[in-house]
N, C-alpha and C. Protein backbone atom coordinates (compact mmCIF):
# COMPACT_ATOMS: atom_id res chain seq x y z
N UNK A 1 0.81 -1.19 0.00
CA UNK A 1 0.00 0.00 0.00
C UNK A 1 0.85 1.25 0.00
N UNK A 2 0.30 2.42 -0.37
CA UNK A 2 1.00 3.52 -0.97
C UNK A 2 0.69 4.70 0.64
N UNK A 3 1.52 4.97 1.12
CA UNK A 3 1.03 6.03 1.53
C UNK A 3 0.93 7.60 1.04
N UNK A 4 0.01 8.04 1.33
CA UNK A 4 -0.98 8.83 0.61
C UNK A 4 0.02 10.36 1.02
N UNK A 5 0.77 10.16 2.29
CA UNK A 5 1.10 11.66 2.49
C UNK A 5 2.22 11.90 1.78
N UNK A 6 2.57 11.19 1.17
CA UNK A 6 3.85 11.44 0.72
C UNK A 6 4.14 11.48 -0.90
N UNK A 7 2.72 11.97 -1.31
CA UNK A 7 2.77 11.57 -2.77
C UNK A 7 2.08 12.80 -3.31
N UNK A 8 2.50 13.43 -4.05
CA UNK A 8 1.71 14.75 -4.85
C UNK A 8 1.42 16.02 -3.67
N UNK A 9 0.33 16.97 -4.20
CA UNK A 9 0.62 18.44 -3.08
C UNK A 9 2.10 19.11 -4.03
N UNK A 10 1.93 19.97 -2.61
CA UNK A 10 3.16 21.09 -3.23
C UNK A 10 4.31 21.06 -2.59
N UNK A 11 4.99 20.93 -3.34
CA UNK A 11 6.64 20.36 -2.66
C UNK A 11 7.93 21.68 -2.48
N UNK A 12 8.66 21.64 -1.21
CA UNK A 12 9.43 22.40 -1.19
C UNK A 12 10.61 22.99 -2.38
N UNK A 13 10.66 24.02 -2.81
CA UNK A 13 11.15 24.10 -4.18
C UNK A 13 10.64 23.95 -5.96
N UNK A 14 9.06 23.29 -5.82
CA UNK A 14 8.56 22.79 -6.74
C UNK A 14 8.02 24.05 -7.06
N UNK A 15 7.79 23.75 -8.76
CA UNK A 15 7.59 25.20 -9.65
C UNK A 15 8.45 25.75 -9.96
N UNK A 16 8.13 26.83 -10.85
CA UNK A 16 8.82 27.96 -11.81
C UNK A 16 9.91 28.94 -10.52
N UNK A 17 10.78 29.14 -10.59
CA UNK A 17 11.79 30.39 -9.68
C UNK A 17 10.68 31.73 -9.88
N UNK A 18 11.01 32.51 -8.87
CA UNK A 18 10.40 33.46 -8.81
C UNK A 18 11.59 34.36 -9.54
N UNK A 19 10.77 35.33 -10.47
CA UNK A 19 11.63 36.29 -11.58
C UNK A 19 12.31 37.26 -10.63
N UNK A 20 11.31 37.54 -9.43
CA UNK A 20 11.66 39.39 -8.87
C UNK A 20 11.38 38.87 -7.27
N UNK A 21 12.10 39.45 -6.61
CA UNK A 21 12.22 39.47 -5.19
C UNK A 21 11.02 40.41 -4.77
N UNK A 22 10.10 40.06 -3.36
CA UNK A 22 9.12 41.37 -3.00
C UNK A 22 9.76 42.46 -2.97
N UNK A 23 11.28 42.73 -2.46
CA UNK A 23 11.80 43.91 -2.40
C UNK A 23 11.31 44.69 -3.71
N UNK A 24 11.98 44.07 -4.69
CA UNK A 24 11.66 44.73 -6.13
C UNK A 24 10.15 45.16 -6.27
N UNK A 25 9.32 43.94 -6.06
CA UNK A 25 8.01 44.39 -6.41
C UNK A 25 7.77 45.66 -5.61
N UNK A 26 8.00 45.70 -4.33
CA UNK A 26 7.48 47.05 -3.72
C UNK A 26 8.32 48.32 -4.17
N UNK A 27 9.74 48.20 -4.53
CA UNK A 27 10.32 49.64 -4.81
C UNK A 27 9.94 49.95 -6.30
N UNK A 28 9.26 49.23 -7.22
CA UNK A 28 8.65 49.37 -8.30
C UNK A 28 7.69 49.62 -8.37
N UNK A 29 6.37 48.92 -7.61
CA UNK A 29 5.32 49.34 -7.48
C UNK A 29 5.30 50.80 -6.46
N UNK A 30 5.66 50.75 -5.63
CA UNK A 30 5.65 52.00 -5.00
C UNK A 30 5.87 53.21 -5.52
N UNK A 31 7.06 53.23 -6.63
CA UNK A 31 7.30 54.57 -7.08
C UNK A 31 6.21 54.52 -8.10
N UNK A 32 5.59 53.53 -8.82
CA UNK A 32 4.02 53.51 -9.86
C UNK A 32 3.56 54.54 -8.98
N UNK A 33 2.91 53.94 -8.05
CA UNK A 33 1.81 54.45 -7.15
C UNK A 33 2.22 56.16 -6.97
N UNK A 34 3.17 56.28 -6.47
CA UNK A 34 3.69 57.60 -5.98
C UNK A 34 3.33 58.47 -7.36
N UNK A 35 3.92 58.46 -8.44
CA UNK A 35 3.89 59.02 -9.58
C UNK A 35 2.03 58.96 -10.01
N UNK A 36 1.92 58.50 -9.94
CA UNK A 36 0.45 58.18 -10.33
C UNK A 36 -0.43 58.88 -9.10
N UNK A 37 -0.41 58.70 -8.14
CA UNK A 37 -1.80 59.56 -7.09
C UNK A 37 -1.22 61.02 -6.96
N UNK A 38 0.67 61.50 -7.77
CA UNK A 38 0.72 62.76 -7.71
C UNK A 38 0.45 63.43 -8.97
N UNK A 39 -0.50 62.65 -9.60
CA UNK A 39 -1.11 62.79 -11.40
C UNK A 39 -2.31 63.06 -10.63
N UNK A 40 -3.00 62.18 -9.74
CA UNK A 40 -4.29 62.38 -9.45
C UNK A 40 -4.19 63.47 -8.57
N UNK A 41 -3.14 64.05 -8.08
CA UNK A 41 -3.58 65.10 -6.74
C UNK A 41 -3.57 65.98 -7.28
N UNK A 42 -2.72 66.73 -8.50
CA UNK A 42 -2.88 67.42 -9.37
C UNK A 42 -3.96 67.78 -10.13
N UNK A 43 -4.57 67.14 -10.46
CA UNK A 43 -5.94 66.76 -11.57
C UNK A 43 -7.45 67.42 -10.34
N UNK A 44 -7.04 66.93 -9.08
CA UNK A 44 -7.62 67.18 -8.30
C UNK A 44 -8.00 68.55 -7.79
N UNK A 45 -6.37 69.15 -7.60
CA UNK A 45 -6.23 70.47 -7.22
C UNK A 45 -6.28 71.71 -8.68
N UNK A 46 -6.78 71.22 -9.76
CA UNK A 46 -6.95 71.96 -10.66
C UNK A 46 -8.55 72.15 -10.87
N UNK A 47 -9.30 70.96 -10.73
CA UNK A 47 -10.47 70.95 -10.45
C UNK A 47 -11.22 71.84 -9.36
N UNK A 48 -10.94 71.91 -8.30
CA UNK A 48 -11.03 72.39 -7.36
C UNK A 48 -10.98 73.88 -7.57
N UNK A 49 -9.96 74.20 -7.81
CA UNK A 49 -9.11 75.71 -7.87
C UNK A 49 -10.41 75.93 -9.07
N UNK A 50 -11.20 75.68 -9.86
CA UNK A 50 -11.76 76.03 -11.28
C UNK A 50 -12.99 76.01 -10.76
N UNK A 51 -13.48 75.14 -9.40
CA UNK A 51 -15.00 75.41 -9.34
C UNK A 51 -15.42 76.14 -7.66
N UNK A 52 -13.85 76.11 -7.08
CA UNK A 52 -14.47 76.73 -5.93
C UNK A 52 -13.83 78.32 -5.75
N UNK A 53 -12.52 78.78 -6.57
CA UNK A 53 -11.63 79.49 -6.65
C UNK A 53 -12.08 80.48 -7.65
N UNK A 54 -13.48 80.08 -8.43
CA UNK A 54 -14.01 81.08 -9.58
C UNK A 54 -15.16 82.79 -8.95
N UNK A 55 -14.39 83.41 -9.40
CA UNK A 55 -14.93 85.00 -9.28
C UNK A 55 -16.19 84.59 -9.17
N UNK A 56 -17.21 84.05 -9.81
CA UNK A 56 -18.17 83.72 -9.68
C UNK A 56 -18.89 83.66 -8.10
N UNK A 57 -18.26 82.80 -7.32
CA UNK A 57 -18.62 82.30 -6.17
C UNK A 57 -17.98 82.98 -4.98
N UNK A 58 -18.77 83.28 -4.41
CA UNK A 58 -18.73 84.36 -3.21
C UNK A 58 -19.19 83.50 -1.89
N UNK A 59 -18.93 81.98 -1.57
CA UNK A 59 -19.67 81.09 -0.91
C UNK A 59 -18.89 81.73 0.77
N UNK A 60 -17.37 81.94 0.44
CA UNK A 60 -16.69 81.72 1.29
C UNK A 60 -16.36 83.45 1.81
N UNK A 61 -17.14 84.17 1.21
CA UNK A 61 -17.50 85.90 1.22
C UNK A 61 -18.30 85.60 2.75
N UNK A 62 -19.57 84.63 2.29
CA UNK A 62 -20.43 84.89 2.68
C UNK A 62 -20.36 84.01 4.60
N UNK A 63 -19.42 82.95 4.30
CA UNK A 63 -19.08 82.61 5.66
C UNK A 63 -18.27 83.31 6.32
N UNK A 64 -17.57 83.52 5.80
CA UNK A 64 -17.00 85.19 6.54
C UNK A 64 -17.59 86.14 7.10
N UNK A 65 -18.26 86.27 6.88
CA UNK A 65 -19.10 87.39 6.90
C UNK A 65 -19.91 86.77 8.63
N UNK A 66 -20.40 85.42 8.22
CA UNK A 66 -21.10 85.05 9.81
C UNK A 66 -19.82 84.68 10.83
N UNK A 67 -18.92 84.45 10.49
CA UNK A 67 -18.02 83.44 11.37
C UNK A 67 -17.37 85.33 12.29
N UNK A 68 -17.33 86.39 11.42
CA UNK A 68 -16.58 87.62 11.99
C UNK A 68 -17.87 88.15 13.00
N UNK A 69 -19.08 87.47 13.61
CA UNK A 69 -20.17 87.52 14.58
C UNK A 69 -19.62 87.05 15.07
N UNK A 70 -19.17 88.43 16.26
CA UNK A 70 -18.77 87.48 17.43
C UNK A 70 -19.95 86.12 18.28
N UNK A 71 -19.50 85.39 18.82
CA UNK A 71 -20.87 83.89 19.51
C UNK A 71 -21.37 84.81 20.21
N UNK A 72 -21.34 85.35 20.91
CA UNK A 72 -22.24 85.52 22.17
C UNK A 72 -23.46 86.65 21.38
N UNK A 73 -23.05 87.00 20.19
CA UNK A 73 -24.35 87.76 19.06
C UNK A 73 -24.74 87.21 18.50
N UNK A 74 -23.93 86.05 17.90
CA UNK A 74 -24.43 85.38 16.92
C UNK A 74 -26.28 84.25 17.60
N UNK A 75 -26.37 84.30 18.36
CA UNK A 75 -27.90 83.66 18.63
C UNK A 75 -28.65 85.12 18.27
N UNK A 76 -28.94 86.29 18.74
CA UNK A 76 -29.33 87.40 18.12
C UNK A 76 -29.67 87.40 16.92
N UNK A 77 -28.18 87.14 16.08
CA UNK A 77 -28.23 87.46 14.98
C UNK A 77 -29.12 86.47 13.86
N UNK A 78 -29.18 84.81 14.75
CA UNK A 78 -29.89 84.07 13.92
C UNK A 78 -31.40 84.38 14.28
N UNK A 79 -31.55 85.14 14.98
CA UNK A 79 -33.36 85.18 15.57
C UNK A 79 -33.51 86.39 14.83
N UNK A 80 -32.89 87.26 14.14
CA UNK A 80 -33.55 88.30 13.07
C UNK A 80 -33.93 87.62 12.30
N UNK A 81 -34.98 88.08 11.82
CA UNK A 81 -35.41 87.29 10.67
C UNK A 81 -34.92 87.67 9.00
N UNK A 82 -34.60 89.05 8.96
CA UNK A 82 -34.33 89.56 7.84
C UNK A 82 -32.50 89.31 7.86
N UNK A 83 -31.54 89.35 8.51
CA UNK A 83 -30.13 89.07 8.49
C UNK A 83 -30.31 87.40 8.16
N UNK A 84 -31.06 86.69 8.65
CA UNK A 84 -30.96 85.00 8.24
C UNK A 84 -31.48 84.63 7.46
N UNK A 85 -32.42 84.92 6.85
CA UNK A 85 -32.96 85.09 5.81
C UNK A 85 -32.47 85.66 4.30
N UNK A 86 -31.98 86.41 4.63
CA UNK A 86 -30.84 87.12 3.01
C UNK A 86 -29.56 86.42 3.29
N UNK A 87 -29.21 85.80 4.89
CA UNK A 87 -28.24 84.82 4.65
C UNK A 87 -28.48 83.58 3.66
N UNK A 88 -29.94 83.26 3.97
CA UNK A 88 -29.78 81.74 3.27
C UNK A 88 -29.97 82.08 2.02
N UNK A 89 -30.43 83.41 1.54
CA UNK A 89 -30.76 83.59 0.11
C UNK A 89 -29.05 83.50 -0.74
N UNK A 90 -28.52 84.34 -0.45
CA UNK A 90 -27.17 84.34 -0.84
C UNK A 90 -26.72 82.64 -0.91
N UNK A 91 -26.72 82.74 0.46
CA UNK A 91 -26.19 80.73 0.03
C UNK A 91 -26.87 79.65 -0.65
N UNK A 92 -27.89 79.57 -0.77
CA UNK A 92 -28.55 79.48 -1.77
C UNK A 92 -28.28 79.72 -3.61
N UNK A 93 -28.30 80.69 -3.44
CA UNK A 93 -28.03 81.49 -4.70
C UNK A 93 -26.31 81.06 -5.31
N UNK A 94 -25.43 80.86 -4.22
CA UNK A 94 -24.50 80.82 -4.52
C UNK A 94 -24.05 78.77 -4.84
N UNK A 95 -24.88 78.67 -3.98
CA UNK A 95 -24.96 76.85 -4.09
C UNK A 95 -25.34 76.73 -6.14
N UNK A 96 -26.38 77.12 -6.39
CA UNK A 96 -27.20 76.92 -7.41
C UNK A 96 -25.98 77.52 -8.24
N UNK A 97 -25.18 78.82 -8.44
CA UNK A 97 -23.94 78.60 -9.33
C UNK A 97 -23.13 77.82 -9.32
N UNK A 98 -22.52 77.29 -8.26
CA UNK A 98 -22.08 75.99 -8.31
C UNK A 98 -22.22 74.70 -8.85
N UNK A 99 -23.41 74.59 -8.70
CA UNK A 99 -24.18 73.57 -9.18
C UNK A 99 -24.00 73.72 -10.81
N UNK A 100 -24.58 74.98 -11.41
CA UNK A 100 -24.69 75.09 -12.54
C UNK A 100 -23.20 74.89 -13.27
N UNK A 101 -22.03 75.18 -12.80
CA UNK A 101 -20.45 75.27 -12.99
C UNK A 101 -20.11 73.54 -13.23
N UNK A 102 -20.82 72.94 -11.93
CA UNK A 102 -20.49 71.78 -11.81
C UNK A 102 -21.12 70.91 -12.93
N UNK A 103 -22.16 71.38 -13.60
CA UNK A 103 -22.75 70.73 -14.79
C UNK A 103 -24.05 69.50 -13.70
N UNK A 104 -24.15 70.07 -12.95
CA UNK A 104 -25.06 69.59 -11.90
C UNK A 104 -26.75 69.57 -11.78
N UNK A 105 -27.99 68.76 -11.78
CA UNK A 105 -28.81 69.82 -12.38
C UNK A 105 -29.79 69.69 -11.53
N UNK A 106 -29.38 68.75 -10.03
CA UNK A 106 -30.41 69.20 -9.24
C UNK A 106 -29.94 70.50 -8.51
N UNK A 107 -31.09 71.23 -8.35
CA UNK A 107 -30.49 72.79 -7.60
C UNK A 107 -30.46 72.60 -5.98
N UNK A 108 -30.79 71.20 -5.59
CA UNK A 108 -31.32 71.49 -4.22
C UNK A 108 -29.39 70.95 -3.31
N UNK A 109 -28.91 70.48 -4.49
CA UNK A 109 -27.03 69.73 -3.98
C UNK A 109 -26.50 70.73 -3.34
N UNK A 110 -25.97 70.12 -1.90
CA UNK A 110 -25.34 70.92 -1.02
C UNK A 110 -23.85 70.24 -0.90
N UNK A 111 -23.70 69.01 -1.62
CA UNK A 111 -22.62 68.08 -1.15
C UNK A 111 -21.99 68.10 -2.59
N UNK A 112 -20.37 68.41 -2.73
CA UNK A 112 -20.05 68.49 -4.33
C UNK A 112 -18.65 67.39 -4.01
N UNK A 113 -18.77 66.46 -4.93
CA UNK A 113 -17.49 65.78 -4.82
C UNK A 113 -17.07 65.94 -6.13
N UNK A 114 -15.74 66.13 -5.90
CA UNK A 114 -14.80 66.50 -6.91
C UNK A 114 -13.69 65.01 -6.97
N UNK A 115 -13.60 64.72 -8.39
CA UNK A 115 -13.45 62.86 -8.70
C UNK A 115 -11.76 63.63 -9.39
N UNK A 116 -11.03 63.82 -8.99
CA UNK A 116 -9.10 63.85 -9.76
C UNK A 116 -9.76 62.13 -10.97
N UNK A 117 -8.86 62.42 -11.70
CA UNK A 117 -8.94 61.61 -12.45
C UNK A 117 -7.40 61.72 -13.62
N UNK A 118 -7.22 60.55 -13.99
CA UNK A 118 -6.01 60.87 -14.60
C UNK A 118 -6.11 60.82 -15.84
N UNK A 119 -5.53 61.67 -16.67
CA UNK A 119 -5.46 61.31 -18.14
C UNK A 119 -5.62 60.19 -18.97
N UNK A 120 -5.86 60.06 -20.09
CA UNK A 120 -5.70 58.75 -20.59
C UNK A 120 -3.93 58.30 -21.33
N UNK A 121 -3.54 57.48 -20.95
CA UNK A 121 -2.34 57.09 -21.18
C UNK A 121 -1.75 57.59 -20.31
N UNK A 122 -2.21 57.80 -19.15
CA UNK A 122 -0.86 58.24 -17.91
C UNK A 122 -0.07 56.98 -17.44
N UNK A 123 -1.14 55.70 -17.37
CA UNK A 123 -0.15 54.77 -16.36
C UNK A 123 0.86 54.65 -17.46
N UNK A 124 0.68 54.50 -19.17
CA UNK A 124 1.74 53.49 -19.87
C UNK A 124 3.09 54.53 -20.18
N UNK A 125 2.48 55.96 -19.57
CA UNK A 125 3.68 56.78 -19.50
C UNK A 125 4.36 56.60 -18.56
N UNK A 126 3.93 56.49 -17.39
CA UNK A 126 4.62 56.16 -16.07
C UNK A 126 5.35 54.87 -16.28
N UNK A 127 4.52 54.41 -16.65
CA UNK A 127 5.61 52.84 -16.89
C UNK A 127 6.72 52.84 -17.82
N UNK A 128 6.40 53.40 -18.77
CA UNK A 128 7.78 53.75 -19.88
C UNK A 128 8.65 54.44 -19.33
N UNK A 129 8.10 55.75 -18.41
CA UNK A 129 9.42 56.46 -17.86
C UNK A 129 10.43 55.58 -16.18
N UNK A 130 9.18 54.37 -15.49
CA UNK A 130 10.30 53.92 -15.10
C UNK A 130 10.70 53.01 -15.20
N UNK A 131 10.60 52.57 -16.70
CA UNK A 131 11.21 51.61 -17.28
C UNK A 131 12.58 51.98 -17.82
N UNK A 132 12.69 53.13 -18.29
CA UNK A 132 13.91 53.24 -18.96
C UNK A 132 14.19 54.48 -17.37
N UNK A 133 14.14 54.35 -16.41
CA UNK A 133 14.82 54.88 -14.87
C UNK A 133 15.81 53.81 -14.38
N UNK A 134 14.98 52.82 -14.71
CA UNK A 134 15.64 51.29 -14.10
C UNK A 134 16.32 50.08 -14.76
N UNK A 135 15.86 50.30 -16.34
CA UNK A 135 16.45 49.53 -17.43
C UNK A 135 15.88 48.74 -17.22
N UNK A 136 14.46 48.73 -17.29
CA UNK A 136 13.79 47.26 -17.45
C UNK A 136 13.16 47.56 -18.58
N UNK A 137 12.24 46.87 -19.54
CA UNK A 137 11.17 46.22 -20.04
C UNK A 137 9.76 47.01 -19.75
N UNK A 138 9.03 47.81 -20.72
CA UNK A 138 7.84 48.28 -19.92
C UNK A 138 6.57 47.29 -19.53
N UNK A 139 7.01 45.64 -19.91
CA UNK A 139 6.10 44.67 -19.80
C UNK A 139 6.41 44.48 -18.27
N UNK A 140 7.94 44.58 -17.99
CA UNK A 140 8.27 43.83 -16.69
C UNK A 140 7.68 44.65 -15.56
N UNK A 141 7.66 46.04 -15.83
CA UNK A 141 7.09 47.09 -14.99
C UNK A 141 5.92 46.71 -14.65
N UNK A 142 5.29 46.99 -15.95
CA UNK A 142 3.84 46.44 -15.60
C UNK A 142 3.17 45.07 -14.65
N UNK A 143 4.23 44.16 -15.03
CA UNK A 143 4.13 43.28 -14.40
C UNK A 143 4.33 43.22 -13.01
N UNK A 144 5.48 44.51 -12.59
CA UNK A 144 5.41 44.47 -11.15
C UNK A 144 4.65 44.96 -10.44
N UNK A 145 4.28 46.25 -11.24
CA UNK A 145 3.44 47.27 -10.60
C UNK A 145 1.79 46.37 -10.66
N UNK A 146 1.87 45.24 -11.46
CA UNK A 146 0.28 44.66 -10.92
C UNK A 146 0.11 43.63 -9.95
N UNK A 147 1.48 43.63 -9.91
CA UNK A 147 1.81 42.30 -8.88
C UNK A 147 1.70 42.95 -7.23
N UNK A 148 2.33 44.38 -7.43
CA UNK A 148 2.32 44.86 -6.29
C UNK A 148 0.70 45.54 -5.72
N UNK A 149 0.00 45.75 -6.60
CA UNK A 149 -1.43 45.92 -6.35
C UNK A 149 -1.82 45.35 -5.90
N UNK A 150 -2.13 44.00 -6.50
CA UNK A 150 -2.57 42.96 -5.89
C UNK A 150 -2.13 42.04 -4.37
N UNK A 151 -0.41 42.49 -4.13
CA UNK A 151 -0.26 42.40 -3.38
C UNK A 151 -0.80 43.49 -2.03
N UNK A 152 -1.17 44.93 -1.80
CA UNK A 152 -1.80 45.93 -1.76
C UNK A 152 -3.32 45.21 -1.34
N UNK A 153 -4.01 44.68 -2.19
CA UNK A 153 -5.16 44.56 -2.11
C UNK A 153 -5.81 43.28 -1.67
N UNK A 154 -4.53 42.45 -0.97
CA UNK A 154 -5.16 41.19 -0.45
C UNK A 154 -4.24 41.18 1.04
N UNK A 155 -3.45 42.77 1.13
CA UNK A 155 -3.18 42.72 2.24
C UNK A 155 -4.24 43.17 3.59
C-alpha cells in the first residue's frame, strides 16, 4: 500500500523560480503608485481651484461674513429674521452657481465631490518612464506594478 502523504501536493522548491524578489516588487510598485496619485492630486487640485476658486462664487465671502459675529451675538443674529434670511438667500443662490459650474442639475445639492482623475495614457507613460529609470522592459514594470497591487489589495 501507498502512503498517501507522501505523494503529490506542493513540494518544497517545486515550480517555476520566482523572476523578482518582493523587495523589487514594492520599490517598483511603490514609485508607480507615488507618480500616479501625484497625477491624481494634481488633476484634483486643478479641479477644485476652477470650481471653488471662480470670481463667480462668493460662498466663502459669505461665511465670513457670519463666522466675523462674534458667539455671544451670533444667537441674536440668527433670531432676526431679515439678516438670516438674506443669509440663506445668498447661500442658496451661490450653491445653485455651483451647481450650474459643476454641470449639476439638481439645484437642491449641497454636497459636491470633486473625482481627480487621470489622463488617458498616464499609467503606460509612467511605466515607460520607469522603465527606462531602471532599465527594465515596460512589460516587466507592468508586471510588477500589478503584482504589487494585488499584493496591496489582499493585504
Amino acid at each position: 500500500m501507498s502512503n498517501s502523504r507522501n505523494h503529490g501536493g506542493k513540494r518544497k522548491g517545486a515550480g517555476r523560480p520566482r523572476k523578482w524578489s518582493f523587495e523589487d516588487v514594492l520599490k517598483i510598485g511603490q514609485e508607480c503608485e507615488v507618480r500616479f496619485k501625484a497625477i491624481l492630486r494634481a488633476d484634483y487640485e486643478a479641479k477644485k481651484k476652477t470650481l471653488i476658486s471662480n470670481a463667480v462664487v462668493e460662498l466663502k465671502t459669505h461665511h465670513d461674513e457670519v463666522q466675523s459675529i462674534p458667539l455671544e451675538d451670533r444667537q441674536e443674529w440668527l433670531k432676526d429674521e431679515a439678516s438670516r434670511s438674506q443669509y440663506m438667500l445668498d447661500v442658496g443662490e451661490e450653491i445653485e452657481s455651483i451647481n450650474s459650474m459643476a454641470g449639476i442639475t439638481e439645484p437642491t445639492n449641497r454636497i459636491f465631490q470633486i473625482v481627480g482623475k487621470a489622463p488617458k495614457g498616464t499609467r503606460s507613460s509612467i511605466i515607460k518612464a520607469i522603465a527606462e529609470e531602471y532599465g527594465l522592459k515596460t512589460k516587466q514594470v507592468d508586471n510588477l506594478w500589478q503584482q504589487y497591487r494585488r499584493f496591496e489589495r489582499d493585504s
